[in-house]
Protein backbone atom coordinates (compact mmCIF):
# COMPACT_ATOMS: atom_id res chain seq x y z
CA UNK A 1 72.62 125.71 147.11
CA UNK A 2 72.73 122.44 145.53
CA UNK A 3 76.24 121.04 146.38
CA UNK A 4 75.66 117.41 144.39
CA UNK A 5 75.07 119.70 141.11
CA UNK A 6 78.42 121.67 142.06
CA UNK A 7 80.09 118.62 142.41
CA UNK A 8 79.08 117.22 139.07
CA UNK A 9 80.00 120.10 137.00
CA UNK A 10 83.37 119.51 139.06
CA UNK A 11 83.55 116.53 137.58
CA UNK A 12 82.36 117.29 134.24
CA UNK A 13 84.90 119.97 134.40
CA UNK A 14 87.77 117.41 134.76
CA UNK A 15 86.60 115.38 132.02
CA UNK A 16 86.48 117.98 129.68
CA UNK A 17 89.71 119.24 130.22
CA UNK A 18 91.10 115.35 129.79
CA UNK A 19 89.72 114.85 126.68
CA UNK A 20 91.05 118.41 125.75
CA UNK A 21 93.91 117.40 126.87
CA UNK A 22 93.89 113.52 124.79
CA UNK A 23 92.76 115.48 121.28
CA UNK A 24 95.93 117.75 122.10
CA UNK A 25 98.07 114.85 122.26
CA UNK A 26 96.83 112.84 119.64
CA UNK A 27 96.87 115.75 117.13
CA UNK A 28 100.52 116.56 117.94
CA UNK A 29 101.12 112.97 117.34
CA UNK A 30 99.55 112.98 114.19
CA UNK A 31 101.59 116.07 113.33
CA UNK A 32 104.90 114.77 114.45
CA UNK A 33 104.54 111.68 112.56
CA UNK A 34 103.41 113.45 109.56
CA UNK A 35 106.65 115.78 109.86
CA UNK A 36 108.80 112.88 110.05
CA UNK A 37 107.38 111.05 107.36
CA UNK A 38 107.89 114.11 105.01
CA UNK A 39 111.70 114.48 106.19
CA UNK A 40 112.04 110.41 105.56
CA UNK A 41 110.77 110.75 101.68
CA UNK A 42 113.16 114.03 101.51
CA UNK A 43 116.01 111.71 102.59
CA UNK A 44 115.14 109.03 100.75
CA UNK A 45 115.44 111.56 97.73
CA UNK A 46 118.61 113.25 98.53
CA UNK A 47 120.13 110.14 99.37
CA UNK A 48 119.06 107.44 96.42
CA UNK A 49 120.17 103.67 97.10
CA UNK A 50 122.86 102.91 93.85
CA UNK A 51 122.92 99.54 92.67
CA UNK A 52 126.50 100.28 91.36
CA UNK A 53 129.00 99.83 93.82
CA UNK A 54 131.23 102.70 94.65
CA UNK A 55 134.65 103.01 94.18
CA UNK A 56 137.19 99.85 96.30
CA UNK A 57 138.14 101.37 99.51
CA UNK A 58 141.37 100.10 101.47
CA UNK A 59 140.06 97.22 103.20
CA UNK A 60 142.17 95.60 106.38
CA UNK A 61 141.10 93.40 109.09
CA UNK A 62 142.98 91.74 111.64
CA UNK A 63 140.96 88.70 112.01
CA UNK A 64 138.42 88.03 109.69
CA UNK A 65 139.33 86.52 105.97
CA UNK A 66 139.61 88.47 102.74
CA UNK A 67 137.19 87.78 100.50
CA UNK A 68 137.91 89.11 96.74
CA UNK A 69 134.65 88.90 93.75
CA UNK A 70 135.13 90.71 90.55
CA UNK A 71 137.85 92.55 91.87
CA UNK A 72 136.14 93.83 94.65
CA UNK A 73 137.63 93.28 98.12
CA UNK A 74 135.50 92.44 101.34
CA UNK A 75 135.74 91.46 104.76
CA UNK A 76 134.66 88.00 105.49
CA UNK A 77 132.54 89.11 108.88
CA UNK A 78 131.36 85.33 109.63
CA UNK A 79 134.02 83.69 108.50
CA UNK A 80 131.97 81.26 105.96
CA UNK A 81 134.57 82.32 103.13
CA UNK A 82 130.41 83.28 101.41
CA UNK A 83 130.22 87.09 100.61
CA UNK A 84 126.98 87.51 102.52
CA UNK A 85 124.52 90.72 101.71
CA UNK A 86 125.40 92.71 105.23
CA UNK A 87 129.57 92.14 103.97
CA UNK A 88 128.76 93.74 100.76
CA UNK A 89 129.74 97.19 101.69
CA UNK A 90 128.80 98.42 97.54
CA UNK A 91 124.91 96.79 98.08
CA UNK A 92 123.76 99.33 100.05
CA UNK A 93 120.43 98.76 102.37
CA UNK A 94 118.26 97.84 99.20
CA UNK A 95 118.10 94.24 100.65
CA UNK A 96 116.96 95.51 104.34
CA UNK A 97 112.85 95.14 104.20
């Protein structure tokens, strides 16, 4: 009985069932990625990015400023009396890259 030669296909054993175990992973990986990819570009199309601003909602605020452009009302987050791109609640995420 050759116990070195037992001992190797031990071994060779082991590493065959990690890399079995690695290709599982990584495929499932590829798969999951691949699934949420799909549902992003499904969302993307359910849910297109307007460049027209909807409709004024009732804005309040407590402390920050009031700022008003083309009769549009918005809340001055940073207080720089500027209507900055994140304050523009009608200009959607188009501007995030």
């Amino acid at each position: 009985m050759n116990v070195q030669g037992d001992g190797r296909n031990a071994i060779d054993a082991a590493a065959s069932d990690k890399r079995e175990i690695e290709n599982y992973m990584r495929r499932k990986l590829i798969l999951s990625c691949s699934i949420a990819a799909v549902l992003a570009g499904l969302l993307k199309l359910s849910f297109p990015i307007s460049s027209v601003p909807a409709a004024q909602r009732e804005i309040g605020s407590r402390k920050a400023q009031i700022l008003t452009q083309n009769g549009l009302k918005f809340r001055d987050l940073n207080k720089n009396g500027i209507l900055d791109p994140y304050e523009d609640w009608g200009f959607g995420l188009s501007y995030v890259r």
